[in-house]
N, C-alpha and C. Protein backbone atom coordinates (compact mmCIF):
# COMPACT_ATOMS: atom_id res chain seq x y z
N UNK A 1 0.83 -1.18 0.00
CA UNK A 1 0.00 0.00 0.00
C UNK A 1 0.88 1.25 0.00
N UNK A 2 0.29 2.08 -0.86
CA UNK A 2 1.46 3.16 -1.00
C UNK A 2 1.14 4.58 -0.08
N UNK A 3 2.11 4.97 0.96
CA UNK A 3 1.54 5.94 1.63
C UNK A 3 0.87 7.37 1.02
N UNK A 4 -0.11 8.09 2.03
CA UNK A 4 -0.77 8.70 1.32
C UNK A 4 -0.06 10.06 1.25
N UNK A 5 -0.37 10.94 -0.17
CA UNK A 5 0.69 11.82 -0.27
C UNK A 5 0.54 13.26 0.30
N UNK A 6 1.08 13.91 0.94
CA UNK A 6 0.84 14.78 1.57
C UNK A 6 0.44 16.08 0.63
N UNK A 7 -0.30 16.87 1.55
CA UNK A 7 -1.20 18.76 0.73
C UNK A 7 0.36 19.14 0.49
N UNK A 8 0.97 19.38 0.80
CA UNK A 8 2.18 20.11 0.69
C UNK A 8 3.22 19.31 -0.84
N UNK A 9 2.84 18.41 -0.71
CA UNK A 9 3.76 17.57 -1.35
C UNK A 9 3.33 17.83 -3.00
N UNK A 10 1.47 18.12 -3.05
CA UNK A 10 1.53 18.56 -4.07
C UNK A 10 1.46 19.51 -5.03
N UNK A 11 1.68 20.73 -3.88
CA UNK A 11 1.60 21.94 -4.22
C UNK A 11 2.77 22.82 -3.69
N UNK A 12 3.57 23.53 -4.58
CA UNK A 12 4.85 24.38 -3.68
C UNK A 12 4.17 25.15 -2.76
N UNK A 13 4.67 25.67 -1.66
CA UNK A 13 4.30 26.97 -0.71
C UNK A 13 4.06 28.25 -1.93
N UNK A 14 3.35 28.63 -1.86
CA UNK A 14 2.54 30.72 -2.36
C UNK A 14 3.20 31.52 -0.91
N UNK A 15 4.58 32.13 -1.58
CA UNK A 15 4.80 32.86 -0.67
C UNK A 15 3.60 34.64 -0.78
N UNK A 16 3.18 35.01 -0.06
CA UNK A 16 1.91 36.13 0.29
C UNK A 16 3.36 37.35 0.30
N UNK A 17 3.09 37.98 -1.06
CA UNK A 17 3.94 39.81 -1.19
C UNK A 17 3.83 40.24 -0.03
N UNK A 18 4.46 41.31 0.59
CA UNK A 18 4.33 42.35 1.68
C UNK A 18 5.07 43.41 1.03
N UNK A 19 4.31 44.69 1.27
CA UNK A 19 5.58 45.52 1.31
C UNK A 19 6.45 45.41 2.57
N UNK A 20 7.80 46.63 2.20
CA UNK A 20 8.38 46.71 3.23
C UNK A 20 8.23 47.52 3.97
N UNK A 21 6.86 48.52 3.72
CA UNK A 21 6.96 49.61 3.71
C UNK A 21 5.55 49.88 4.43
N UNK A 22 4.52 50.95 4.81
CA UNK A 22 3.29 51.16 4.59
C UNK A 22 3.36 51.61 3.25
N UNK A 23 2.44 51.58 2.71
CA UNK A 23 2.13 52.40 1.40
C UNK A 23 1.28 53.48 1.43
N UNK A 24 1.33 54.88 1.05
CA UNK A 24 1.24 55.71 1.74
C UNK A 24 -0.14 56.20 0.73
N UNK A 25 -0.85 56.95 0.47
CA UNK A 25 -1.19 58.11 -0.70
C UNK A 25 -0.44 58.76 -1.67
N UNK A 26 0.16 59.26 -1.18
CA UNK A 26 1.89 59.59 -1.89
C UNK A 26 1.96 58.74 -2.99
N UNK A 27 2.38 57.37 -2.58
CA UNK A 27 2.38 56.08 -3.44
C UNK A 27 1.43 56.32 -4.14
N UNK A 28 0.22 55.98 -4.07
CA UNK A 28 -0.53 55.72 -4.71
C UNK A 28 -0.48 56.81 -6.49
N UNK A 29 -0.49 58.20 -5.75
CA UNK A 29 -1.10 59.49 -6.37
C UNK A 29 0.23 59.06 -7.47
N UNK A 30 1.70 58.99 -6.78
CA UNK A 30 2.85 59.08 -7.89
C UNK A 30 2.67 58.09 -8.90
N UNK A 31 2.44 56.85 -8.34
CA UNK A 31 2.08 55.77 -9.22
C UNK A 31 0.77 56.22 -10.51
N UNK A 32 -0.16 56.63 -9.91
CA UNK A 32 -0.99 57.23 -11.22
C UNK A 32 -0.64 58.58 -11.74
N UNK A 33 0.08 59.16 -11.55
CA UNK A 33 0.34 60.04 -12.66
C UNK A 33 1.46 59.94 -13.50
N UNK A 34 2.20 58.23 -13.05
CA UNK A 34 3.14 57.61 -13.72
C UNK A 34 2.46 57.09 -14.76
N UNK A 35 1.24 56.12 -14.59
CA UNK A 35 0.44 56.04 -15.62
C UNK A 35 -0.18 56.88 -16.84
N UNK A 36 -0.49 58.34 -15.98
CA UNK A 36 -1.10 58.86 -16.82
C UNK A 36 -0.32 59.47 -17.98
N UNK A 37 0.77 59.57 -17.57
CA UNK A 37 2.06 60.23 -18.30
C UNK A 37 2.09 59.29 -19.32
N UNK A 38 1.95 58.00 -19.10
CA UNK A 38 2.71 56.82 -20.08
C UNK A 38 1.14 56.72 -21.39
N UNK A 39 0.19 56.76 -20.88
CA UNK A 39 -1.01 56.41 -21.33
C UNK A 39 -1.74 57.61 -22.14
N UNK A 40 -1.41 58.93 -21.16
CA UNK A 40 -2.69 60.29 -22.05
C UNK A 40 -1.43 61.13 -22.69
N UNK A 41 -0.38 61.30 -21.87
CA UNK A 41 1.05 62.09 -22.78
C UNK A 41 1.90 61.75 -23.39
N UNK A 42 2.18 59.97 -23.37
CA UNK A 42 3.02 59.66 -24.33
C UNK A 42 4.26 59.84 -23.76
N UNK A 43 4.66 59.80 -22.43
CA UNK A 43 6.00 60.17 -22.11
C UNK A 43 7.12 58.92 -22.52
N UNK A 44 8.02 58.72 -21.98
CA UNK A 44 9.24 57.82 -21.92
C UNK A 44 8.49 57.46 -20.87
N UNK A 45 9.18 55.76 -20.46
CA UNK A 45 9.20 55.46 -18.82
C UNK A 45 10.20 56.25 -18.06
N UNK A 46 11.03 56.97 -18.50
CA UNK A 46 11.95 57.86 -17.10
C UNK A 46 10.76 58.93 -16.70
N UNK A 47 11.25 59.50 -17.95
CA UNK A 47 9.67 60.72 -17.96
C UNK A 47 8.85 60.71 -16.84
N UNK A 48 7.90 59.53 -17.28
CA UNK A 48 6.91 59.07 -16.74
C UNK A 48 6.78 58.59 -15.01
N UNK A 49 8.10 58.51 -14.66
CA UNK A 49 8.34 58.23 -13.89
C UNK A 49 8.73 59.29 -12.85
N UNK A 50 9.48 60.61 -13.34
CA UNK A 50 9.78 61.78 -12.65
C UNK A 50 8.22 62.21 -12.80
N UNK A 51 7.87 62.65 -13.68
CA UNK A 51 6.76 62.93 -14.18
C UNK A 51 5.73 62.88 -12.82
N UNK A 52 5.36 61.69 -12.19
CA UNK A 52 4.64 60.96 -11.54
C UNK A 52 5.10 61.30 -10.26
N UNK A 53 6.75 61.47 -9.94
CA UNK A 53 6.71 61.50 -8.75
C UNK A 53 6.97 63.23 -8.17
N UNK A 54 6.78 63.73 -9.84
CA UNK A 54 7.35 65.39 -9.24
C UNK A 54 5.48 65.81 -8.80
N UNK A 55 4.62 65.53 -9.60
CA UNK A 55 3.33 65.92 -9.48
C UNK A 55 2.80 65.43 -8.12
N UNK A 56 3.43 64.15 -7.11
CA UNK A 56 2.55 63.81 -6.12
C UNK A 56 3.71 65.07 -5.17
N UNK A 57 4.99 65.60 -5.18
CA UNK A 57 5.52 66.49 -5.01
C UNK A 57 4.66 67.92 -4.61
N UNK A 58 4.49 68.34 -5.77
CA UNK A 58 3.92 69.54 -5.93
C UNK A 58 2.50 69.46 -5.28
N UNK A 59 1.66 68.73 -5.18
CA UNK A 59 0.83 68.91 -4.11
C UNK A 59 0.17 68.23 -2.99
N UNK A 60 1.74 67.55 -2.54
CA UNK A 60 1.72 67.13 -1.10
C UNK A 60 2.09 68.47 -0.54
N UNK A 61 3.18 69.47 -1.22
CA UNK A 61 4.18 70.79 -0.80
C UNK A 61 2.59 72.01 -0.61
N UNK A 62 1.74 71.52 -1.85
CA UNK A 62 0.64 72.54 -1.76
C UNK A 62 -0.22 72.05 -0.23
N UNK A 63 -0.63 70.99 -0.24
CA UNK A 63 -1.39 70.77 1.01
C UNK A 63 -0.93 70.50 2.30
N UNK A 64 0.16 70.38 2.34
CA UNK A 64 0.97 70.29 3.51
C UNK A 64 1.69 71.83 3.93
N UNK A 65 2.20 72.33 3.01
CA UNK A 65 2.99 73.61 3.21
C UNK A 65 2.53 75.24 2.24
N UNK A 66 1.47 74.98 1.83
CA UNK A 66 0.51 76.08 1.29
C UNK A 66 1.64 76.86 0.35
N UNK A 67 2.61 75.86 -0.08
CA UNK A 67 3.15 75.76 -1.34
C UNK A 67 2.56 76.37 -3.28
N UNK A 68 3.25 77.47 -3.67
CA UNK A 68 2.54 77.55 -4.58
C UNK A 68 3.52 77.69 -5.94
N UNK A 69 3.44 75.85 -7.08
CA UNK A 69 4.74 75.96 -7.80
C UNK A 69 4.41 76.35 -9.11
N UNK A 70 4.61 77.49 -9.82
CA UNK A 70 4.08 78.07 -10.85
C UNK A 70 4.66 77.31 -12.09
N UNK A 71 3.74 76.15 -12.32
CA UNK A 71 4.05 74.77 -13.52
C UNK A 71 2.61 75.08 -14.26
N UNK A 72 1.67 75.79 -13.68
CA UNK A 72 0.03 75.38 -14.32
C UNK A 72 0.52 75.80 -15.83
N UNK A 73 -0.26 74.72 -16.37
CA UNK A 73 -0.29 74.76 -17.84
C UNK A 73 1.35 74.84 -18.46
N UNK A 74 2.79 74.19 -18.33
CA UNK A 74 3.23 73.96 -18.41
C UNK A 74 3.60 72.41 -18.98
N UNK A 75 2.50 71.49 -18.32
CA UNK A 75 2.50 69.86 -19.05
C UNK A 75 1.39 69.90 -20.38
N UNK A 76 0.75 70.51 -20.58
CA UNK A 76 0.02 70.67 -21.88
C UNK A 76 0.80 71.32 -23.25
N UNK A 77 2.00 72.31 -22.24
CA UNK A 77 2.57 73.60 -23.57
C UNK A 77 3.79 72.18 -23.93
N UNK A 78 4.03 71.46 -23.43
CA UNK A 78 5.15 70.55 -23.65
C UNK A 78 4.78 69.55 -24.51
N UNK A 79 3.48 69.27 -23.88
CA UNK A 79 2.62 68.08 -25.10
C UNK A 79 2.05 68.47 -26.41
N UNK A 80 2.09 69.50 -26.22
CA UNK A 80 0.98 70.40 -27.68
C UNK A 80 2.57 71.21 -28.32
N UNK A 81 3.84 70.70 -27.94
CA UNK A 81 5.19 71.11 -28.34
C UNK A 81 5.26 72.87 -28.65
N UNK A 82 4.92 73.45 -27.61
CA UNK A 82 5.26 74.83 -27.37
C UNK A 82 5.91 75.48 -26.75
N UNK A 83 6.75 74.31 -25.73
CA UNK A 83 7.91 74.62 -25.20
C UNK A 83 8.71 72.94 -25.15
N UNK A 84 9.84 72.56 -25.11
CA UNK A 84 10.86 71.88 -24.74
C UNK A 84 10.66 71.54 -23.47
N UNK A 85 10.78 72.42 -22.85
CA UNK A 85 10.97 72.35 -21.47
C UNK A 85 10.28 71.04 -20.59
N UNK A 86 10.86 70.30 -19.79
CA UNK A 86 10.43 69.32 -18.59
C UNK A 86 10.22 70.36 -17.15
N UNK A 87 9.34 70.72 -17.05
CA UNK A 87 9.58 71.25 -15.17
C UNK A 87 9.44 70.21 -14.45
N UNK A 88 8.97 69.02 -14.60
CA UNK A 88 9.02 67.93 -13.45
C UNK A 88 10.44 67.64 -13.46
N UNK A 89 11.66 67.64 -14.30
CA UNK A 89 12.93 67.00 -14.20
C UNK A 89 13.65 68.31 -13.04
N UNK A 90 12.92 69.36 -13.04
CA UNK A 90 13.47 70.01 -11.76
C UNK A 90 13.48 69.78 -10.93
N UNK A 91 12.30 68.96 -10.52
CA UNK A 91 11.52 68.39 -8.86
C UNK A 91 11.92 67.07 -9.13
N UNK A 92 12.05 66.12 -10.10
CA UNK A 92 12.16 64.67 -10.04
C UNK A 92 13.10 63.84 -11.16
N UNK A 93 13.00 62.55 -10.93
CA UNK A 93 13.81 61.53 -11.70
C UNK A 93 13.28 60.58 -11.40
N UNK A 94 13.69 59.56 -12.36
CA UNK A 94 13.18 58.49 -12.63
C UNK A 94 13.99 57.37 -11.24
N UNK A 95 15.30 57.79 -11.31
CA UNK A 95 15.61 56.99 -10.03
C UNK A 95 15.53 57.71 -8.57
N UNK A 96 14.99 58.83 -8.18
CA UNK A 96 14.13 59.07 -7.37
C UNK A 96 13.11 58.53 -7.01
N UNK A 97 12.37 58.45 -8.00
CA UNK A 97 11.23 57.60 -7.92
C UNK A 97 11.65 55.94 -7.60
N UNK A 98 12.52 55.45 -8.17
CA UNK A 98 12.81 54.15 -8.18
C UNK A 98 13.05 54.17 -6.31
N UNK A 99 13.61 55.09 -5.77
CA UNK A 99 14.50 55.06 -4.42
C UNK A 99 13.27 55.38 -3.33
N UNK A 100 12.25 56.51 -3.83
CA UNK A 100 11.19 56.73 -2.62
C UNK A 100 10.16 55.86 -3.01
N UNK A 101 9.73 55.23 -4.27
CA UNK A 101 8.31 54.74 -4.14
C UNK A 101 8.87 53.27 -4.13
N UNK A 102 9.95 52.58 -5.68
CA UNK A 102 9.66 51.38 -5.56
C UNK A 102 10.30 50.59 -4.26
N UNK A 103 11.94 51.05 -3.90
CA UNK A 103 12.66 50.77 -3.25
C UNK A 103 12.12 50.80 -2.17
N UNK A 104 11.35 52.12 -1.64
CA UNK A 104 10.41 51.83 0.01
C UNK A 104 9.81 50.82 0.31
N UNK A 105 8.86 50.52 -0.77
CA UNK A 105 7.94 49.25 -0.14
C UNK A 105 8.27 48.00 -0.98
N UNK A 106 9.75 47.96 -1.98
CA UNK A 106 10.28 46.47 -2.16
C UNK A 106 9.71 46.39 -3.59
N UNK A 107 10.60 46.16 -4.43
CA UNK A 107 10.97 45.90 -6.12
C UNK A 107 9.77 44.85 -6.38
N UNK A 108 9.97 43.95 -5.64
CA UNK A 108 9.28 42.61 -6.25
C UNK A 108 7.90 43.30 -5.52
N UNK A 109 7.11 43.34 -4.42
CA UNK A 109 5.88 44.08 -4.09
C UNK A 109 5.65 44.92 -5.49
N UNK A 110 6.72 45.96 -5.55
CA UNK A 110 5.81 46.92 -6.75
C UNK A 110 5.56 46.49 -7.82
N UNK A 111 6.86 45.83 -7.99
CA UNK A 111 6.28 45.04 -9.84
C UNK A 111 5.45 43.72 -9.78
N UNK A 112 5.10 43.14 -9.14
CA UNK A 112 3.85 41.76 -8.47
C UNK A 112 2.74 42.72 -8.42
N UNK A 113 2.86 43.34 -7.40
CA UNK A 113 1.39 43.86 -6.85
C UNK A 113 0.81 45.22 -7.54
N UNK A 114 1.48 45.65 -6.57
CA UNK A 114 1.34 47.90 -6.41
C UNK A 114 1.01 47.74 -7.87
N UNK A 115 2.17 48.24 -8.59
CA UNK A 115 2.30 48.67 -9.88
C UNK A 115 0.84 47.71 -10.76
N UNK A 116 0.93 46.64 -11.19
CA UNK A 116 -0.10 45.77 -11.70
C UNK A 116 -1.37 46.69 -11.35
N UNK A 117 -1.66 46.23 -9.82
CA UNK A 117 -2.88 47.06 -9.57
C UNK A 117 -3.87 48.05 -9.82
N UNK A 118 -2.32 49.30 -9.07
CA UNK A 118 -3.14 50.61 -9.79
C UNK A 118 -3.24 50.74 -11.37
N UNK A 119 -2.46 50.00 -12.12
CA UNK A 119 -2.71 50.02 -13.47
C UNK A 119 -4.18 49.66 -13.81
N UNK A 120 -4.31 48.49 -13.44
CA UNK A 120 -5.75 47.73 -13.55
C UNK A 120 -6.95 49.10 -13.19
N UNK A 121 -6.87 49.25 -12.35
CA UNK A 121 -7.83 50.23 -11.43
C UNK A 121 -7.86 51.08 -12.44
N UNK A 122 -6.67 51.78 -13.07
CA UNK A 122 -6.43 53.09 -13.73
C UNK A 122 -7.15 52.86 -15.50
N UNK A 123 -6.72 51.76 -15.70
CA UNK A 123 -7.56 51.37 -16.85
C UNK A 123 -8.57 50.62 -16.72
N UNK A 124 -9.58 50.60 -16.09
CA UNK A 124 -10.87 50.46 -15.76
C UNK A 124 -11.65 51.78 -15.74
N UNK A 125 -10.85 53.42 -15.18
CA UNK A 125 -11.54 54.35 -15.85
C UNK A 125 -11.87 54.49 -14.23
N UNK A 126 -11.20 54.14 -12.83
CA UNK A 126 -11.77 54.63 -11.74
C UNK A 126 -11.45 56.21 -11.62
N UNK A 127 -11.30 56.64 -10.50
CA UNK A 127 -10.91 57.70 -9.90
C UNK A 127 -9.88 57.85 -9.01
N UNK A 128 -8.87 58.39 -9.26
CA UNK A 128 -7.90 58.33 -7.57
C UNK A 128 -8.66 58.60 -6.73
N UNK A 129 -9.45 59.33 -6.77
CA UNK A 129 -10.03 59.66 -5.15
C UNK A 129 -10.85 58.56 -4.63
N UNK A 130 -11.46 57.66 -5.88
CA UNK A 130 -12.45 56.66 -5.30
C UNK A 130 -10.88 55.47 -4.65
N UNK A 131 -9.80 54.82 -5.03
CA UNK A 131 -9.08 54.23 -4.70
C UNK A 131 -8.11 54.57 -3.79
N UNK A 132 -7.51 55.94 -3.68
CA UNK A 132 -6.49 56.20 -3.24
C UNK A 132 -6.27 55.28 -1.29
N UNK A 133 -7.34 54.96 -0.99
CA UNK A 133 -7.47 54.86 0.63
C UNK A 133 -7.27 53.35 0.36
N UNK A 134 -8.77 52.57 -0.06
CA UNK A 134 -9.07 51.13 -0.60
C UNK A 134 -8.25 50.49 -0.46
N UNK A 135 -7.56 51.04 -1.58
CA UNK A 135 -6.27 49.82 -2.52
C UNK A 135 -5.51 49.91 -1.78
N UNK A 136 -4.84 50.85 -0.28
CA UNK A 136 -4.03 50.57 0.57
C UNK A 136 -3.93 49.67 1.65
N UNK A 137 -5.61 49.69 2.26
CA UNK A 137 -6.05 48.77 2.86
C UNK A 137 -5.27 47.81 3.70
N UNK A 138 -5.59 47.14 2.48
CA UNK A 138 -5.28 45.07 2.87
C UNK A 138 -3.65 45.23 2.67
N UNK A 139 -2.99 45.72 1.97
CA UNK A 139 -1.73 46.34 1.65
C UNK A 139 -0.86 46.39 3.12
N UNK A 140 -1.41 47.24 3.84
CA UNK A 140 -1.22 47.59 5.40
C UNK A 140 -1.44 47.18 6.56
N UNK A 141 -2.61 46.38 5.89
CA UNK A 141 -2.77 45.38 6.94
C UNK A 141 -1.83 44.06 7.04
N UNK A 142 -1.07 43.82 5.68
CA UNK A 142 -0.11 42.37 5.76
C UNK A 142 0.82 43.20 6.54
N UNK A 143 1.33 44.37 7.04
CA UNK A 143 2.59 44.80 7.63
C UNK A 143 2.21 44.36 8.80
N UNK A 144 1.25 44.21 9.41
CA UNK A 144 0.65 44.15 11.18
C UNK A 144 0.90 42.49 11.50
N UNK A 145 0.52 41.72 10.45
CA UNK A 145 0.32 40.24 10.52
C UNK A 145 2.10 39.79 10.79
């Protein structure tokens, strides 16, 4: 009689992502306007990436520090090619971004989870404001466990 084969035996362990990090709003907001850059402006991924993290910048500085950075209508004159100019490469970079968003809460988390996610969410046509809290959630809660 042949012994019986064990749950484990026939399935590898699912190791469960965590960040390393909480994931903040911040996160979230930089991550979609990394998208939006890549998707409604056509940027590069560096671009897209300063891009994303200079804009959650500029008004965390506005709502936190009544900050006021004179860019309005500056990402349209760049897209509609009426100026050259980047003002997010003043405030950001692409490995900035790599160092505060992906590197905080862990490479493999952002490219598994985070990143996937808000993409999904973002091309479904939600709202940051309807997700920005949500999608952190369960996220924050694996840091406690």
């Amino acid at each position: 009689m042949k012994s019986p084969v064990k749950k484990a035996e026939l399935a590898p362990e699912v190791k469960l992502l965590k960040p390393l990090a909480p994931i903040r709003r911040f996160d979230v907001f930089a991550e979609w306007n990394r998208f939006k850059a890549l998707k409604e402006l056509g940027f590069t991924e560096d671009d897209a990436k300063a891009y994303g993290l200079a804009v959650a910048k500029v008004v965390a500085a506005r709502k936190f520090y009544g900050h006021r950075i004179k860019y309005k209508g500056a990402t349209k004159a760049f897209v509609e090619g009426r100026t050259k100019e980047k003002w997010w490469e003043k405030l950001a970079s692409a490995a900035e971004f790599d160092e505060k968003i992906v590197n905080r809460m862990g490479r493999d988390f952002y490219e598994k989870v985070f990143s996937p996610t808000i993409e999904s969410l973002y091309e479904q046509g939600k709202k940051y404001e309807e997700i920005r809290d949500t999608v952190r959630q369960e996220w924050n809660k694996l840091l406690k466990e």
